[in-house]
N, C-alpha and C. Protein backbone atom coordinates (compact mmCIF):
# COMPACT_ATOMS: atom_id res chain seq x y z
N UNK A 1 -5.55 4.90 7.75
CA UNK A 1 -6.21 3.67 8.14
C UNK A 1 -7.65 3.94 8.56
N UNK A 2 -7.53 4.92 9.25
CA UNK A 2 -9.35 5.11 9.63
C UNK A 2 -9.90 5.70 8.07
N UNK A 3 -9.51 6.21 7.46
CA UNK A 3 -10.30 6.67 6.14
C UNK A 3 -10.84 5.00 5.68
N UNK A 4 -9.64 4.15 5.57
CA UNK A 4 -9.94 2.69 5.05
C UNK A 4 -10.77 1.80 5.31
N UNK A 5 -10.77 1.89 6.99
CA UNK A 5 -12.07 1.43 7.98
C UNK A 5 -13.58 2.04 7.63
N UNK A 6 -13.17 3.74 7.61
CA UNK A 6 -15.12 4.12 7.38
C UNK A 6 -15.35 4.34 6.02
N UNK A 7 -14.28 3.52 5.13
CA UNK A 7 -14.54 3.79 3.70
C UNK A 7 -14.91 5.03 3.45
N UNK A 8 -13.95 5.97 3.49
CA UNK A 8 -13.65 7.28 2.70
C UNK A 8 -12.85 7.00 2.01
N UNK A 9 -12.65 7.92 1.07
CA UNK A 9 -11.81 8.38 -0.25
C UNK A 9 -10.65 8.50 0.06
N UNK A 10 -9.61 7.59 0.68
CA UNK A 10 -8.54 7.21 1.18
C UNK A 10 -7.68 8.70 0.43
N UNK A 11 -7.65 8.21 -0.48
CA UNK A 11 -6.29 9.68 -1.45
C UNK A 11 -6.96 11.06 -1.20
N UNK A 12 -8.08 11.03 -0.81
CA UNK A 12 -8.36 12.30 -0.86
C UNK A 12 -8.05 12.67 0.66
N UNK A 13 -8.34 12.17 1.19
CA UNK A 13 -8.66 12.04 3.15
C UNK A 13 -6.92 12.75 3.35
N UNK A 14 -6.02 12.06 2.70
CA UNK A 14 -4.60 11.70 2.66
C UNK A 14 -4.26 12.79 2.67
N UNK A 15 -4.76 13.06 1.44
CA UNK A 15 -4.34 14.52 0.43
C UNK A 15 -4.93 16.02 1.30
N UNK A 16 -6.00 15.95 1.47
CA UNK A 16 -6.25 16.84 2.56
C UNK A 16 -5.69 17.06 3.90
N UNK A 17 -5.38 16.14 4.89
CA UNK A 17 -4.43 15.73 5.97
C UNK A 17 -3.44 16.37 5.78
N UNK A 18 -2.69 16.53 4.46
CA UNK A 18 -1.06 16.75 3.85
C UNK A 18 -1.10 18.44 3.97
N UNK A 19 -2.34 18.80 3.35
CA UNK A 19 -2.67 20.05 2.82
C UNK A 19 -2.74 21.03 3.99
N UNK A 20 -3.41 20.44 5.21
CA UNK A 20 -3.51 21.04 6.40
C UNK A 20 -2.91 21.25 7.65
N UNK A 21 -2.32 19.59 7.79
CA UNK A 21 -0.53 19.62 8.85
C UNK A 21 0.46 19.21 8.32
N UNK A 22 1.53 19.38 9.00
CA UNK A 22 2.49 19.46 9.24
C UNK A 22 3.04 17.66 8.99
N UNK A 23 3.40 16.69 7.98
CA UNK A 23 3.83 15.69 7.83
C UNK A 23 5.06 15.57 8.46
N UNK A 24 5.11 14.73 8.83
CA UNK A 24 6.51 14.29 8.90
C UNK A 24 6.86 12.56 8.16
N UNK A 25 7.85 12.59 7.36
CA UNK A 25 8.16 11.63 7.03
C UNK A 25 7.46 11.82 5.07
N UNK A 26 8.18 11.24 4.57
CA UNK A 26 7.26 11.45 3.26
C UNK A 26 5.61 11.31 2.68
N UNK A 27 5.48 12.50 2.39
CA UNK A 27 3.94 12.54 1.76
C UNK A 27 3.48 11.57 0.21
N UNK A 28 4.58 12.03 -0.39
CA UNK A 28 4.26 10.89 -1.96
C UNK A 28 4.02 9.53 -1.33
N UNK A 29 4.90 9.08 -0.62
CA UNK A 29 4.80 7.61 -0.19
C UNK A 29 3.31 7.18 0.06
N UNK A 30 2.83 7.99 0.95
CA UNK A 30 1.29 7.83 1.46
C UNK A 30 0.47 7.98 0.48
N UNK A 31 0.90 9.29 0.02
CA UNK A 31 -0.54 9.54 -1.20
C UNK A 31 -0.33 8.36 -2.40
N UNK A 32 0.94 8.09 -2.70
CA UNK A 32 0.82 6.48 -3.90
C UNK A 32 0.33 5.49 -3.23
N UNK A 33 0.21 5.17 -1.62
CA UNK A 33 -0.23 3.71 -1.29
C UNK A 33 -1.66 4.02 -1.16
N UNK A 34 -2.25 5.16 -1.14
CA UNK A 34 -3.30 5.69 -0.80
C UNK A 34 -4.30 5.37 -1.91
N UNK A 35 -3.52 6.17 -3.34
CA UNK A 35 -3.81 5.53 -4.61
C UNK A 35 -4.15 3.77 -4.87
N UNK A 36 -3.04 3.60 -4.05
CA UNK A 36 -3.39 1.48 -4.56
C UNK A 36 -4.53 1.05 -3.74
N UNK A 37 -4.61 2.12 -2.50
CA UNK A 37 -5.90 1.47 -1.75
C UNK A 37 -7.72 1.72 -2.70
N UNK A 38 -7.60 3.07 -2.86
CA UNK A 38 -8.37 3.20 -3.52
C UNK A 38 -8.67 2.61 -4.82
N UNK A 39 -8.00 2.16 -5.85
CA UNK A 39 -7.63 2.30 -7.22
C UNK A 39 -7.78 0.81 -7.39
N UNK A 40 -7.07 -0.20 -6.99
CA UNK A 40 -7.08 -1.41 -6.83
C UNK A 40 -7.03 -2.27 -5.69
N UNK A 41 -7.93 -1.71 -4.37
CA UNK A 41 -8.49 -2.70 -3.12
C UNK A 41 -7.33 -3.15 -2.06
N UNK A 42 -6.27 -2.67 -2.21
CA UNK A 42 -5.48 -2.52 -1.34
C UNK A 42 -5.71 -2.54 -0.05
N UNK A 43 -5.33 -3.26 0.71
CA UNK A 43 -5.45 -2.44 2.32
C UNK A 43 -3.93 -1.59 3.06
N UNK A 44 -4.35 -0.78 3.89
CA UNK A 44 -3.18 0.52 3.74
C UNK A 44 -1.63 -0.18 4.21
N UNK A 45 -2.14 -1.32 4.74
CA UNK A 45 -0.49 -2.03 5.20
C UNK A 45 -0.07 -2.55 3.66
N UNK A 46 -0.58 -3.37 3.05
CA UNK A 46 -0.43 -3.80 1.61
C UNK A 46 -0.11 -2.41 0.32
N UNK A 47 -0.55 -2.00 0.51
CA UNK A 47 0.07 -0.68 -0.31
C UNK A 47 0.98 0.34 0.19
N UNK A 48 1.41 0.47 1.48
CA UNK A 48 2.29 1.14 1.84
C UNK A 48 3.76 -0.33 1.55
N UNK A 49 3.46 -1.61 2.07
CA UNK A 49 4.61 -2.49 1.49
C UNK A 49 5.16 -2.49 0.53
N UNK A 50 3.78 -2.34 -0.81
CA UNK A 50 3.85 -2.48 -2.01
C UNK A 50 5.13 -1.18 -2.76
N UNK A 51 4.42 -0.23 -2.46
CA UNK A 51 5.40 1.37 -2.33
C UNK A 51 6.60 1.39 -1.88
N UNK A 52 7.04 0.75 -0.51
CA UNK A 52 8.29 1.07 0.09
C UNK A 52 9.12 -0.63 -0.68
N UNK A 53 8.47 -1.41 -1.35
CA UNK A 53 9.59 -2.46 -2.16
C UNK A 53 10.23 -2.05 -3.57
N UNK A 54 9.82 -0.57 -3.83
CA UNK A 54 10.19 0.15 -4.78
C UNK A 54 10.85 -0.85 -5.75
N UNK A 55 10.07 -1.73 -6.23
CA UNK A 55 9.94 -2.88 -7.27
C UNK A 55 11.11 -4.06 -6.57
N UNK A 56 11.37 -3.49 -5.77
CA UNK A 56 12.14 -5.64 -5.24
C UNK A 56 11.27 -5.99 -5.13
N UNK A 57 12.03 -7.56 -4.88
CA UNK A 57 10.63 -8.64 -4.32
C UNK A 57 10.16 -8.30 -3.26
N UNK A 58 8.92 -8.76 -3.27
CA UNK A 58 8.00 -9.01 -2.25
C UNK A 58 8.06 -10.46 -1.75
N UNK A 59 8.63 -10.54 -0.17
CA UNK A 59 8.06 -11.90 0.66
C UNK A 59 6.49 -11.57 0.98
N UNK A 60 5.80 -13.26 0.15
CA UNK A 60 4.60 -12.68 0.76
C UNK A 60 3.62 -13.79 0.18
N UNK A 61 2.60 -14.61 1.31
CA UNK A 61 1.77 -15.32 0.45
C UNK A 61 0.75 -14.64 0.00
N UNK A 62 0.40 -13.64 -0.03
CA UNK A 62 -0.26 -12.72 -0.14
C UNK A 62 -0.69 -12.51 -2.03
N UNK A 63 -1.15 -13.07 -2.70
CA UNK A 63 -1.14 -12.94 -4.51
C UNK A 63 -2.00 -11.00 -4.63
N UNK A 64 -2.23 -10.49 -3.56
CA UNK A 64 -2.73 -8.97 -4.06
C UNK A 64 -1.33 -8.68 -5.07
N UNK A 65 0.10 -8.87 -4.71
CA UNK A 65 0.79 -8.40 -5.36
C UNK A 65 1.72 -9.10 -6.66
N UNK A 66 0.61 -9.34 -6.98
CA UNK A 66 0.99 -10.52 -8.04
C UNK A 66 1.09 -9.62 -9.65
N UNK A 67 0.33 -8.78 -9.73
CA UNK A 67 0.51 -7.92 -11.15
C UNK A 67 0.85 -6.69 -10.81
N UNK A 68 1.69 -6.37 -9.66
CA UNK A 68 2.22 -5.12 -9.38
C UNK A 68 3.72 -5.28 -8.91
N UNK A 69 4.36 -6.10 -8.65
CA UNK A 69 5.89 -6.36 -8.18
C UNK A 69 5.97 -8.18 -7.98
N UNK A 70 7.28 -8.31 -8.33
CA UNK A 70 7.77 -10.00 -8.80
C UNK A 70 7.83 -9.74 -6.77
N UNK A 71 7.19 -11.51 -6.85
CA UNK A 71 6.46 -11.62 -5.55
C UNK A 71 7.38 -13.44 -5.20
N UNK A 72 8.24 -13.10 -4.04
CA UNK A 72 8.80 -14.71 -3.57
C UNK A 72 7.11 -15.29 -2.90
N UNK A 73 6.48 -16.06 -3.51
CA UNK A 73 5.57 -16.62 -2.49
C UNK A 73 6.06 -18.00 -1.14
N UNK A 74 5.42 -17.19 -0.07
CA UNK A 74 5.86 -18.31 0.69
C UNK A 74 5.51 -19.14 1.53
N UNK A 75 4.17 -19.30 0.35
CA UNK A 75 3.93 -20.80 0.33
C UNK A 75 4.57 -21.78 -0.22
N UNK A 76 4.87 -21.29 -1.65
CA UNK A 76 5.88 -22.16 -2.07
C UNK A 76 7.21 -22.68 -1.40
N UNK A 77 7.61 -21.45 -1.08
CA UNK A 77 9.21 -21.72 -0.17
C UNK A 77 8.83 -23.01 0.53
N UNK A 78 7.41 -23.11 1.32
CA UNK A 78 7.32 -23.75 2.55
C UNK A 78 6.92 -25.23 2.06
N UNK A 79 6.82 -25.25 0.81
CA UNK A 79 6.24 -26.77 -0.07
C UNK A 79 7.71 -27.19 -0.14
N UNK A 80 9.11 -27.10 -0.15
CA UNK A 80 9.95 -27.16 -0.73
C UNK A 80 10.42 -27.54 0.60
């Protein structure tokens, strides 16, 4: 998140971090949402969601994830 804030090279920042301590919890996970931040404008909560819906739906009025995972919008729900 701070790489995202001072606009650094999010995957790289990531990738280096990985390289030097001790992770806990999965590294691919980060370095793919890391990828969507960089790659296509992601912000790191939106691409870590995007990653851990490992293609389910997404609840979300949110259209970032509109050409990357089938998305319940809920706005619509809330028109209904």
């Amino acid at each position: 998140m701070v790489a995202y804030r001072e606009e650094r090279d999010t995957e790289r920042v990531v990738a280096n971090v990985a390289a030097l301590l001790e992770v806990r919890g999965d590294v691919d996970t980060v370095l793919t949402a890391a990828t969507y931040v960089e790659d296509h404008g992601f912000t790191p909560f939106d691409a870590l969601h995007l990653v851990e819906s490992d293609g389910d739906t997404i609840v979300s009025s949110d259209e970032t994830y509109e050409s990357f995972a089938p998305r319940l919008d809920l706005k619509a729900v809330e028109d209904e």
